[in-house]
C-alpha atoms as a PDB file:
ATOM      1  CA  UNK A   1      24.554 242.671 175.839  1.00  0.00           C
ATOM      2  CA  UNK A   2      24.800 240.890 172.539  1.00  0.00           C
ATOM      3  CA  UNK A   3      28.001 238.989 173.066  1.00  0.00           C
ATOM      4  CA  UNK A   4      26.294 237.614 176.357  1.00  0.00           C
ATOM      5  CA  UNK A   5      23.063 236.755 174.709  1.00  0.00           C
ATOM      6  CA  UNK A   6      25.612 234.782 171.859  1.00  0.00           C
ATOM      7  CA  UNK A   7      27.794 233.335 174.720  1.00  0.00           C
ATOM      8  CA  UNK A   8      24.845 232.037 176.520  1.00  0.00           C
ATOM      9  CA  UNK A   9      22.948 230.370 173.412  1.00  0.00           C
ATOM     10  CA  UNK A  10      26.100 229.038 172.114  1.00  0.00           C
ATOM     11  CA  UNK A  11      26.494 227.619 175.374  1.00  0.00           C
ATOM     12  CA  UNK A  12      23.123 225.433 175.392  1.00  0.00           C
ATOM     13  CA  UNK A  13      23.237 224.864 171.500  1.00  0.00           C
ATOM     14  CA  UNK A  14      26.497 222.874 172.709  1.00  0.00           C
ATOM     15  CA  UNK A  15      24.984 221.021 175.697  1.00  0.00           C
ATOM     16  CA  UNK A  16      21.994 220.223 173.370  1.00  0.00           C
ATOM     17  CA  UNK A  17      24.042 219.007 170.301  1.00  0.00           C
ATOM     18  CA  UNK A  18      26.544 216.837 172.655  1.00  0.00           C
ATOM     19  CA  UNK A  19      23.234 214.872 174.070  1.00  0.00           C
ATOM     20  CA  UNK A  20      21.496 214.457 170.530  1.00  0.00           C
ATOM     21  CA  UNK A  21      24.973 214.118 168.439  1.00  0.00           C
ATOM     22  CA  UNK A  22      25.631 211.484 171.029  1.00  0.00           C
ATOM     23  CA  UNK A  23      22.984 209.779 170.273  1.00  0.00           C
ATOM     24  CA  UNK A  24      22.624 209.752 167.033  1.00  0.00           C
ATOM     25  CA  UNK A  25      26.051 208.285 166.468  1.00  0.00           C
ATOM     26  CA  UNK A  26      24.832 205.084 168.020  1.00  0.00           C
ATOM     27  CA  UNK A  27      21.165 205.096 166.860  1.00  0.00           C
ATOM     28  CA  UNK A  28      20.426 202.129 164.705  1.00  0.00           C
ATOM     29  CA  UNK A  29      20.319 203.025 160.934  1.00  0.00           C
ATOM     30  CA  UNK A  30      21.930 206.428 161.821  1.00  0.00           C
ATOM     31  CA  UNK A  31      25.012 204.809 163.044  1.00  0.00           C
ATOM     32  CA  UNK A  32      25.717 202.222 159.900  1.00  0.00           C
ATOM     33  CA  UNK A  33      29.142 202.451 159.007  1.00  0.00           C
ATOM     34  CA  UNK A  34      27.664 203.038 155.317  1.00  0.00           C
ATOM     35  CA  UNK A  35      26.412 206.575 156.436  1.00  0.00           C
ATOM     36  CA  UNK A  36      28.893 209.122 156.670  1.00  0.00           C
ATOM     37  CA  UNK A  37      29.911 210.374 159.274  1.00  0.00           C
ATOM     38  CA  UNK A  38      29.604 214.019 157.619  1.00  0.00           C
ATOM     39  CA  UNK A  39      25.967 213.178 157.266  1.00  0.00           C
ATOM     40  CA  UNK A  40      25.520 211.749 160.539  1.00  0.00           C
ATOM     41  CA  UNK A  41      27.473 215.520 162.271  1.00  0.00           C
ATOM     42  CA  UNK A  42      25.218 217.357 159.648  1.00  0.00           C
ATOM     43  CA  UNK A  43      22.386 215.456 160.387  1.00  0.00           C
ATOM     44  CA  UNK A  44      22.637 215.781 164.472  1.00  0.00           C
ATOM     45  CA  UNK A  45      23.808 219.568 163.773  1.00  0.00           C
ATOM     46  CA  UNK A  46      20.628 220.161 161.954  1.00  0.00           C
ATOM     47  CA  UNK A  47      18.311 218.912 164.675  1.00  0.00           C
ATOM     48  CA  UNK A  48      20.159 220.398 167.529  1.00  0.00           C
ATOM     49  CA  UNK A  49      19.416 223.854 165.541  1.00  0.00           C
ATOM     50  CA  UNK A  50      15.569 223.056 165.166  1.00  0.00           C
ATOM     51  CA  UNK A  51      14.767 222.211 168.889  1.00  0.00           C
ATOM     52  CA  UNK A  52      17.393 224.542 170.334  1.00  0.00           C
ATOM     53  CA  UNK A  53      14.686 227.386 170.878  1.00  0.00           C
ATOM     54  CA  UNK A  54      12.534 224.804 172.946  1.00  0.00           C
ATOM     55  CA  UNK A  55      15.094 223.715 175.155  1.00  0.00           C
ATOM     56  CA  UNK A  56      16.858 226.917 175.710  1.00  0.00           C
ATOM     57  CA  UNK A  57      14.824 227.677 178.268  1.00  0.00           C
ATOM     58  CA  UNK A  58      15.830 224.555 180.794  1.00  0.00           C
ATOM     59  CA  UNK A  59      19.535 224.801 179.906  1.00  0.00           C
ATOM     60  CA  UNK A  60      21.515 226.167 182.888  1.00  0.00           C
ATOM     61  CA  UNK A  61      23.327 228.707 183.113  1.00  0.00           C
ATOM     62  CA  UNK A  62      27.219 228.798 181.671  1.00  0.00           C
ATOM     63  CA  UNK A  63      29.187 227.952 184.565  1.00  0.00           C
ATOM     64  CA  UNK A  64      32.693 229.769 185.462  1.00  0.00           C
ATOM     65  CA  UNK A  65      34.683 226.454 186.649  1.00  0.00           C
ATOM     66  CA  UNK A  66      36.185 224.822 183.765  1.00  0.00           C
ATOM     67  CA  UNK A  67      35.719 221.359 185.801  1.00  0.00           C
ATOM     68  CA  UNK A  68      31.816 222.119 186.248  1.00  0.00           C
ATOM     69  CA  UNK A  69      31.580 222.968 182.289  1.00  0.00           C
ATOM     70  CA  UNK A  70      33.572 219.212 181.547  1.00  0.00           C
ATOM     71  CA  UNK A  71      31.299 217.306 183.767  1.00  0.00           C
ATOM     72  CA  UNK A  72      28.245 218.912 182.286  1.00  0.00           C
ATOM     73  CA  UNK A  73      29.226 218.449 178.898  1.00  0.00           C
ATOM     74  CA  UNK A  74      30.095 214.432 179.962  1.00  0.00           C
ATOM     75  CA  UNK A  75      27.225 214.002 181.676  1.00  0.00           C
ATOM     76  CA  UNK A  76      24.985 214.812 178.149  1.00  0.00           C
ATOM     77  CA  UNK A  77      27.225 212.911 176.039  1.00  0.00           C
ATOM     78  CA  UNK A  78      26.333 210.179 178.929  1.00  0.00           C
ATOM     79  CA  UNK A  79      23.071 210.356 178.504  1.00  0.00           C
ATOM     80  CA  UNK A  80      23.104 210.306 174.734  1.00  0.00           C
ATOM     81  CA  UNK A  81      25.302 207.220 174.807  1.00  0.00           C
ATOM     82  CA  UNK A  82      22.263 205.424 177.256  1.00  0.00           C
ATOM     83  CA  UNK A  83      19.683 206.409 174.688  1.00  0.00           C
ATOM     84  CA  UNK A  84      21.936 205.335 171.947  1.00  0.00           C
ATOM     85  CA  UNK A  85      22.402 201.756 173.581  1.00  0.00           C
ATOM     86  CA  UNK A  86      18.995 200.945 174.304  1.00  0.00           C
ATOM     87  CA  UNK A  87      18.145 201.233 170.312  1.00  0.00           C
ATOM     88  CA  UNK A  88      21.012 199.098 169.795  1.00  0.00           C
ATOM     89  CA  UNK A  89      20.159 196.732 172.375  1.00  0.00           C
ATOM     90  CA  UNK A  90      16.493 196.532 170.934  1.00  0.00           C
ATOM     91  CA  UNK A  91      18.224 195.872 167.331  1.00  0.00           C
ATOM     92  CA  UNK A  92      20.051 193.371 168.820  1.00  0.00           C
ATOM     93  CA  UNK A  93      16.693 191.302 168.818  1.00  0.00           C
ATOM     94  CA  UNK A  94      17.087 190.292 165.453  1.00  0.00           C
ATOM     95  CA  UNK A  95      20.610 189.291 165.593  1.00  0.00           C
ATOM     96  CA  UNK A  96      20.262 186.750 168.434  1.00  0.00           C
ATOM     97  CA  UNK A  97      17.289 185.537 166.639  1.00  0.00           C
ATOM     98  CA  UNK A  98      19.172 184.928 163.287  1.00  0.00           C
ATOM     99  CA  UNK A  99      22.197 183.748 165.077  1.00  0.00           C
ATOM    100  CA  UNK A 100      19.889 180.863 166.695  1.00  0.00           C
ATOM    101  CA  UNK A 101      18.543 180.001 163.670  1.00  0.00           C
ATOM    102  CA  UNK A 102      21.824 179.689 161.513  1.00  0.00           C
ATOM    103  CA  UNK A 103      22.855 177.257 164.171  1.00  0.00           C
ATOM    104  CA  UNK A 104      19.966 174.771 164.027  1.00  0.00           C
ATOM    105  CA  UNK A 105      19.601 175.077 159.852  1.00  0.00           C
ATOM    106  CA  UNK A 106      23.596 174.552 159.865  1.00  0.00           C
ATOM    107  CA  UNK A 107      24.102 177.960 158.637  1.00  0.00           C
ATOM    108  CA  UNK A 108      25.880 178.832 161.436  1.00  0.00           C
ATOM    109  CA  UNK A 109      29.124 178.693 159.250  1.00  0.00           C
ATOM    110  CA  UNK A 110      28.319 180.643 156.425  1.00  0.00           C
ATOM    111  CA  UNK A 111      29.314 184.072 157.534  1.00  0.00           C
ATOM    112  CA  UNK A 112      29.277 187.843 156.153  1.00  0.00           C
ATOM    113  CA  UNK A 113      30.053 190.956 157.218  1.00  0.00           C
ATOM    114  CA  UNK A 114      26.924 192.608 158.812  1.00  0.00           C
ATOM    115  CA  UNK A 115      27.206 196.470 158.241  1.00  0.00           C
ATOM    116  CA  UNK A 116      24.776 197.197 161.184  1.00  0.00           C
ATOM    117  CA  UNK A 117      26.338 195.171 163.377  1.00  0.00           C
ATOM    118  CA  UNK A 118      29.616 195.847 161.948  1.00  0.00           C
ATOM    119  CA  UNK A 119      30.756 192.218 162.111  1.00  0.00           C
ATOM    120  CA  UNK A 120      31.553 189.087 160.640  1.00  0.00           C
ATOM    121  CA  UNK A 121      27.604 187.745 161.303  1.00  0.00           C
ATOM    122  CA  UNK A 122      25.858 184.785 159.997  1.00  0.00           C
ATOM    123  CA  UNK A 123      23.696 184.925 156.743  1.00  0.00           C
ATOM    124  CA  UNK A 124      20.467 184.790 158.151  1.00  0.00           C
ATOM    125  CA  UNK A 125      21.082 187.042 161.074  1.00  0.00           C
ATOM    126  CA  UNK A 126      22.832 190.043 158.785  1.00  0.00           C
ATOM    127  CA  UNK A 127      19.706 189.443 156.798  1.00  0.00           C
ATOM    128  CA  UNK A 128      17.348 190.282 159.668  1.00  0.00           C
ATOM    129  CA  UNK A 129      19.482 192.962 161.070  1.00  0.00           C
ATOM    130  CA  UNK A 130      19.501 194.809 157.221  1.00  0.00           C
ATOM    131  CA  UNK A 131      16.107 193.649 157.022  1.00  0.00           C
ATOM    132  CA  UNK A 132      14.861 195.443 160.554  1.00  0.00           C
ATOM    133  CA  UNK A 133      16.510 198.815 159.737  1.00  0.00           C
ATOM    134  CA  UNK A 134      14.925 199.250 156.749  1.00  0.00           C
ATOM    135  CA  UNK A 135      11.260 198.853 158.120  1.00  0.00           C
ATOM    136  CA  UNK A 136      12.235 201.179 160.800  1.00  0.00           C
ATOM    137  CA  UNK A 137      12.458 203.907 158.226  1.00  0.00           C
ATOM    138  CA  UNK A 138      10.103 202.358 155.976  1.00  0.00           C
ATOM    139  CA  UNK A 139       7.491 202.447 158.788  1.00  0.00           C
ATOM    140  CA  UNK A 140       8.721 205.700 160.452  1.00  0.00           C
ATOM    141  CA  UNK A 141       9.840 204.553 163.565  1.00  0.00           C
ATOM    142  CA  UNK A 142      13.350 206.750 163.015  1.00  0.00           C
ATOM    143  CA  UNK A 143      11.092 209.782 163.443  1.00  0.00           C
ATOM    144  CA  UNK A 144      10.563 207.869 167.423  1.00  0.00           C
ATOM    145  CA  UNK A 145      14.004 207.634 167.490  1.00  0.00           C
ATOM    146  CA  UNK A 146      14.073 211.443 167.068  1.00  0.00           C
ATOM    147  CA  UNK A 147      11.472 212.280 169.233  1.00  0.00           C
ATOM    148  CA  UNK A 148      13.147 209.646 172.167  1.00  0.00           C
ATOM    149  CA  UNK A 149      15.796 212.185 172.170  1.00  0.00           C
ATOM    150  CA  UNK A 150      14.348 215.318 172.512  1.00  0.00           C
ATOM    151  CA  UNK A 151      11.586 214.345 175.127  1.00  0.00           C
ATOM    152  CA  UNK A 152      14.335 212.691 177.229  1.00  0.00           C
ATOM    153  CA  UNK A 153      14.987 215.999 178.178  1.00  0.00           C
ATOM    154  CA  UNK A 154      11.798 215.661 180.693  1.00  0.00           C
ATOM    155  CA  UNK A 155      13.489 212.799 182.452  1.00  0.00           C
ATOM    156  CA  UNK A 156      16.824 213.977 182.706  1.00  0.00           C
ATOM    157  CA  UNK A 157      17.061 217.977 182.960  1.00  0.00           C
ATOM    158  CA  UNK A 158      20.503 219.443 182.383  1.00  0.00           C
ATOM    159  CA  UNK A 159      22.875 219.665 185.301  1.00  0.00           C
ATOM    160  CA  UNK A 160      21.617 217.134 187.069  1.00  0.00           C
ATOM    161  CA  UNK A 161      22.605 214.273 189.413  1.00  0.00           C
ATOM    162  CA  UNK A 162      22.620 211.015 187.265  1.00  0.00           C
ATOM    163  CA  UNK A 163      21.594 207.585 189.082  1.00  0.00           C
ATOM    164  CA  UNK A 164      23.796 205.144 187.903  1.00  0.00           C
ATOM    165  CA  UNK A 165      22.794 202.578 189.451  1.00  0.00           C
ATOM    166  CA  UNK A 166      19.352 202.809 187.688  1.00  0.00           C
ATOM    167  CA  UNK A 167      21.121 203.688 184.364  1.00  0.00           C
ATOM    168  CA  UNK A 168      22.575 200.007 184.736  1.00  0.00           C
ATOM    169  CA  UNK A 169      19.692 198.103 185.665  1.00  0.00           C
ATOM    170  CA  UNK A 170      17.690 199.143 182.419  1.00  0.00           C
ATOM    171  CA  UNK A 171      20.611 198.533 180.341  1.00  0.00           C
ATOM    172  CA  UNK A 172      20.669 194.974 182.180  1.00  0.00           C
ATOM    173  CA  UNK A 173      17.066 194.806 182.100  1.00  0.00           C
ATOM    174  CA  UNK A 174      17.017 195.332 178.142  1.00  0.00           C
ATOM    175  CA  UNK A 175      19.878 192.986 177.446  1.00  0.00           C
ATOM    176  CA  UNK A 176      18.078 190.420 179.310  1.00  0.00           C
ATOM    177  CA  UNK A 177      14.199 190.867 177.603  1.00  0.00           C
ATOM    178  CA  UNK A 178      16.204 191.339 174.006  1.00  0.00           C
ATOM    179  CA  UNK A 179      18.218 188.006 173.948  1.00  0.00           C
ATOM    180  CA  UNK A 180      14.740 186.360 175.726  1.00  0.00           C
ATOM    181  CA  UNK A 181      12.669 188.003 173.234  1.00  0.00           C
ATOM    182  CA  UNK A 182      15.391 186.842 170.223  1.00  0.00           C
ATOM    183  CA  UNK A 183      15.184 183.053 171.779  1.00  0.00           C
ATOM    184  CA  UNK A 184      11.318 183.029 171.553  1.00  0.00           C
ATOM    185  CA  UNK A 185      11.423 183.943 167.704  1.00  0.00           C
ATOM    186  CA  UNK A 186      13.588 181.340 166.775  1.00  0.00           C
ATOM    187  CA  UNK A 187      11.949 178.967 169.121  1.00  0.00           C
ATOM    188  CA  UNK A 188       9.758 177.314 165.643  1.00  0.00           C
ATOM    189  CA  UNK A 189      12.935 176.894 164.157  1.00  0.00           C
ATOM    190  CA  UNK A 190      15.056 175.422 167.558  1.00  0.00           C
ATOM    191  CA  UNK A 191      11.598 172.943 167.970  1.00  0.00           C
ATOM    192  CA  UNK A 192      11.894 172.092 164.146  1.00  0.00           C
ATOM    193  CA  UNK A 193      15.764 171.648 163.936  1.00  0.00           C
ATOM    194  CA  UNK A 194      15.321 169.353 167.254  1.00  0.00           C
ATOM    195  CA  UNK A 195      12.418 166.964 165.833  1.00  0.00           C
ATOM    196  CA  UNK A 196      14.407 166.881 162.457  1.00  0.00           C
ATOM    197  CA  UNK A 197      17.997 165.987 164.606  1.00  0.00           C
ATOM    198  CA  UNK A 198      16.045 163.410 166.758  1.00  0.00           C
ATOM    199  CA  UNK A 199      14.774 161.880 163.667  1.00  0.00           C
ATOM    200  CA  UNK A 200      17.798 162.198 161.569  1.00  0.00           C
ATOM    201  CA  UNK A 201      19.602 159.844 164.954  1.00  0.00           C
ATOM    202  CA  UNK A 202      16.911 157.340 164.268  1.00  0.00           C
ATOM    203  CA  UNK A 203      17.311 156.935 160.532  1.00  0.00           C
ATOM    204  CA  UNK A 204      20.932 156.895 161.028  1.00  0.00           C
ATOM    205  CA  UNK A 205      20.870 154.002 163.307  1.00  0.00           C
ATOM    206  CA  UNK A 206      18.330 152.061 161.278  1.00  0.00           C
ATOM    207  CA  UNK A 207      20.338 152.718 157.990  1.00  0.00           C
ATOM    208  CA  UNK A 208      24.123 153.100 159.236  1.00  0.00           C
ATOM    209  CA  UNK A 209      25.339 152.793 155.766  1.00  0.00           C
ATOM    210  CA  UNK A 210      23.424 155.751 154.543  1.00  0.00           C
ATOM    211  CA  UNK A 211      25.736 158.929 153.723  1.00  0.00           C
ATOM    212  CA  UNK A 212      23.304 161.486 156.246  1.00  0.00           C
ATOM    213  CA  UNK A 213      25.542 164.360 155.821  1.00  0.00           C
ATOM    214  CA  UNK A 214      25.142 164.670 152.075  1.00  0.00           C
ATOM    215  CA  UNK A 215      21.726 163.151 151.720  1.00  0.00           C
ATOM    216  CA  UNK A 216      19.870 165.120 155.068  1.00  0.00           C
ATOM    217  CA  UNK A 217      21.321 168.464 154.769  1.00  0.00           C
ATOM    218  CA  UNK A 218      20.205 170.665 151.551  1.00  0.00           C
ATOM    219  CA  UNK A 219      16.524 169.180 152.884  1.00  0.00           C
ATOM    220  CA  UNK A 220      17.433 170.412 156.546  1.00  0.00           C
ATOM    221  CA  UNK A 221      18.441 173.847 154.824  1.00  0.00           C
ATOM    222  CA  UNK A 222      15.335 173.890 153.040  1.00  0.00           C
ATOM    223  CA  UNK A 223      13.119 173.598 155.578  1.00  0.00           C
ATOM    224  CA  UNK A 224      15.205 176.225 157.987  1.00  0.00           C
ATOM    225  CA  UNK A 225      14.435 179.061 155.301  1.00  0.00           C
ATOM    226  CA  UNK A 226      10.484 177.414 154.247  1.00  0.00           C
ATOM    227  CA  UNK A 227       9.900 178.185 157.837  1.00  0.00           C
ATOM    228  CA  UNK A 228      11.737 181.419 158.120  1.00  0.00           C
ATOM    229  CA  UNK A 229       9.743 182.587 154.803  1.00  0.00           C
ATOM    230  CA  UNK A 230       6.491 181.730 156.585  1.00  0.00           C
ATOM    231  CA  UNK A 231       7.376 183.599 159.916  1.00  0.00           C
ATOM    232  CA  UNK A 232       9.140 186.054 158.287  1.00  0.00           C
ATOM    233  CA  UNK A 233       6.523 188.961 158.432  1.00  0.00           C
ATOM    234  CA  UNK A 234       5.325 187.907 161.878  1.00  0.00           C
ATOM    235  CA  UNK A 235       9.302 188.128 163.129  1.00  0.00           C
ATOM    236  CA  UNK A 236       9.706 191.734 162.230  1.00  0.00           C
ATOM    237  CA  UNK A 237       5.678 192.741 163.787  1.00  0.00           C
ATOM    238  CA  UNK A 238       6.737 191.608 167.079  1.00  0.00           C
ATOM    239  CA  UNK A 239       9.955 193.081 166.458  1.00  0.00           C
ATOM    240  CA  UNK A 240       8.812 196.916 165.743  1.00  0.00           C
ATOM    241  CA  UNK A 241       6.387 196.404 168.900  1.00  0.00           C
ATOM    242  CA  UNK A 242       9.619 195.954 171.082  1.00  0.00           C
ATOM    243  CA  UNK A 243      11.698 198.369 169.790  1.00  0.00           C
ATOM    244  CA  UNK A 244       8.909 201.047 170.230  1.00  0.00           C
ATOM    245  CA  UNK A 245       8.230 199.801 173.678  1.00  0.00           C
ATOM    246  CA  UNK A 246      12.087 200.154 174.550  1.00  0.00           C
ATOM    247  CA  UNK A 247      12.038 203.774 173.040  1.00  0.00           C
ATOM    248  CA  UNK A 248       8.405 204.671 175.272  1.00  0.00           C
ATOM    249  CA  UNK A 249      10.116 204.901 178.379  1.00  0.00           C
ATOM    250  CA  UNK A 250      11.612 208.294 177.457  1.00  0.00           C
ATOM    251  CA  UNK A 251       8.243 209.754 176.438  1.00  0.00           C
ATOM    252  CA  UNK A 252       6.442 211.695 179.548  1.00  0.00           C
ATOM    253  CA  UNK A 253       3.775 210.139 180.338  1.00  0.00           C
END
């Protein structure tokens, strides 16, 4: 009686950790490549552990196929890896944004590598990116990210038929409102950089012997981040609003 009771809970404990360890491996913040991954396994180990004795009771029961226990155990990782991607994809609001506006304020050139997005990035956008994660836990928002998790299990029960078709669209539908969202915050600095660059064509045709490069860019640089410094707090507003709509679809409603 006891070993079944253990084989049964160990069972769900590892259906619930391989959703919410998936997830939290690609979680913005939670998946930084300065967090170890020790943390990160503790971390998801701990939480799997806390809610285990709320979901136990819609895990299914421990199948006898082996094949039947693989796709069960892929189909949670699955799911985590969705969750996972839409916080990414939400992040990635800030780094089209600050990749825009490197390219009209000639910054596009000056690059660093970003440890959230874990590439070579441009100055201003690994700025935003480092900048985002840290209100997310300043503000609390990782406890959403936490809670996205665990009440996903009301939308997608264990054992279940996934719709992958719908799976894609959201992803697509995400990517598409991100980068749309990302080009209407740097839209001040894409209407600035254009006036200045129309202007800058003038002056160079009524004064061809003046050296524009040298004399038109530190002021063209100056202005980028005036401007960024003045939108700067209204950037990341609009920015936590998205990323907590993107993580409300997996609340019940």
């Amino acid at each position: 009686m006891l070993s079944e009771f253990m084989s049964v809970n160990i069972f769900g404990f590892f259906l619930i950790f391989s959703r919410i360890g998936t997830a939290m491996m690609l979680m913005p913040g939670f998946s930084a490549i300065y967090v170890n991954v020790r943390i990160r396994l503790a971390l998801a180990l701990a939480i799997s552990f806390v809610v285990s004795p709320m979901l136990m009771p819609i895990m299914p029961i421990q199948p006898t196929e082996v094949s039947v226990l693989i796709l069960m155990v892929v189909s949670e990782v699955f799911i985590g890896v969705f969750i996972g991607t839409i916080g990414r994809i939400a992040l990635g609001v800030l780094q089209v944004a600050g990749t825009i506006t490197a390219m009209v304020s000639s910054l596009a050139n000056a690059l660093i590598q970003d440890p959230i997005a874990e590439q070579q990035s441009s100055v201003i956008s690994s700025f935003l990116t480092a900048l985002g994660v840290m209100i997310l836990f300043v503000t609390n928002m990782h406890h959403m990210m936490i809670a996205a998790v665990i009440e996903s299990y009301s939308l997608f029960l264990p054992a279940t038929v996934l719709s992958l078709g719908d799976f894609a669209w959201i992803v697509a539908r995400n990517v598409a409102d991100s980068f749309a969202l990302g080009l209407q915050l740097a839209s001040p600095f894409i209407v600035v950089g254009l006036a200045y660059f129309v202007g800058l064509g003038v002056l160079g045709r009524l004064m061809p012997t003046l050296p524009l490069f040298f004399f038109m860019m530190p002021i063209q640089i100056a202005m980028q981040l005036s401007i960024l410094a003045l939108s700067l707090s209204v950037i990341m507003m609009v920015f936590l609003q998205h990323f907590q709509d993107k993580l409300q679809i997996f609340f019940a409603p």
